[in-house]
Protein backbone atom coordinates (compact mmCIF):
# COMPACT_ATOMS: atom_id res chain seq x y z
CA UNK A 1 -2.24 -7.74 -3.49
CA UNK A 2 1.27 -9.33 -4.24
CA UNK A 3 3.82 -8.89 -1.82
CA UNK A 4 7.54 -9.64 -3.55
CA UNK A 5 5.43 -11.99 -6.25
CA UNK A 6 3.40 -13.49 -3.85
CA UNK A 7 0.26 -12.93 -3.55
CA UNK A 8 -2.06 -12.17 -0.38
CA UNK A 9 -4.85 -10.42 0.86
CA UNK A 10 -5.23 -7.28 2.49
CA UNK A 11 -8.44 -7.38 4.70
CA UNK A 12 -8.39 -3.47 5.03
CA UNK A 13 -7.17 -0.15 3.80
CA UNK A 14 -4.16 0.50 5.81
CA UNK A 15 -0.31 2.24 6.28
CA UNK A 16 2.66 0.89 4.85
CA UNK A 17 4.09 1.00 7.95
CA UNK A 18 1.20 -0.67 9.40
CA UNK A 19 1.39 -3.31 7.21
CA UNK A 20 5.30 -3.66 7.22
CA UNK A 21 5.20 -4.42 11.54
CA UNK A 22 2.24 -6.92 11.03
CA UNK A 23 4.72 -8.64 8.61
CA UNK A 24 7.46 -8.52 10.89
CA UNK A 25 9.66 -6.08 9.09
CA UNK A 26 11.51 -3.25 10.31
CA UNK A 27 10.95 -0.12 9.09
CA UNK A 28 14.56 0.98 9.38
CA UNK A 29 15.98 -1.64 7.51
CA UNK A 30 13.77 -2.10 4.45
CA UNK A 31 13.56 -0.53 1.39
CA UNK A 32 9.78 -0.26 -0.42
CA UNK A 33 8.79 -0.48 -4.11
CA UNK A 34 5.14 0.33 -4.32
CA UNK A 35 3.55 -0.02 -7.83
CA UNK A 36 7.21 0.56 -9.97
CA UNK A 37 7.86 3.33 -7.70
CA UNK A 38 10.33 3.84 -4.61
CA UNK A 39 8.86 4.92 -1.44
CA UNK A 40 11.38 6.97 0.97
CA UNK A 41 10.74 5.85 4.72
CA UNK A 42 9.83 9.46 5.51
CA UNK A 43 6.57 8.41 3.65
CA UNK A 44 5.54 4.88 5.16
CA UNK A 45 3.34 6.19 7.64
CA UNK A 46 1.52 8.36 5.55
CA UNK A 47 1.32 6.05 2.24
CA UNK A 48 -1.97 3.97 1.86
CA UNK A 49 -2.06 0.16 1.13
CA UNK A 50 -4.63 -1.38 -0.67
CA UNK A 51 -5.90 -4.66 -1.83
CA UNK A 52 -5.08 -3.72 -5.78
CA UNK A 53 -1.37 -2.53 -4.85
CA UNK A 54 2.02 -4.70 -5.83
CA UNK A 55 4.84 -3.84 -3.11
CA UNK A 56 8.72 -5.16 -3.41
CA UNK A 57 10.04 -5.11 0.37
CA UNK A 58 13.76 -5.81 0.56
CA UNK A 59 15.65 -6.00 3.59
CA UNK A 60 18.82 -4.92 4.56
CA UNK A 61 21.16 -7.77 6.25
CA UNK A 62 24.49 -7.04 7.71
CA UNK A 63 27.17 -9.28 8.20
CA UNK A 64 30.76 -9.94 6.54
């Protein structure tokens, strides 16, 4: 799979959300591209992640 252009592997099927905490993101403060298309965070627990898929993760940074 490629993960913002990089690419990695995905030993199982799993959750985006699943897959967001093992990478050390959090959930709140992310947005999710999956395949060309925007996933709302309502959905990350429920949406499927799989070997084959491409996934932008940006996160949100405060400051000023």
């Amino acid at each position: 799979m490629l993960i913002n252009g990089e690419e990695k592997t995905l030993q199982q099927t799993t959750t985006l959300n699943a897959l967001l905490a093992q990478l050390g993101y959090r959930a709140a403060f992310v947005a999710v591209e999956l395949n060309g298309n925007i996933v709302k965070q309502a959905n990350f627990g429920s949406t499927t992640i799989t070997d084959a898929d491409k996934l932008e993760i940006v996160s949100f940074v405060g400051g000023g």
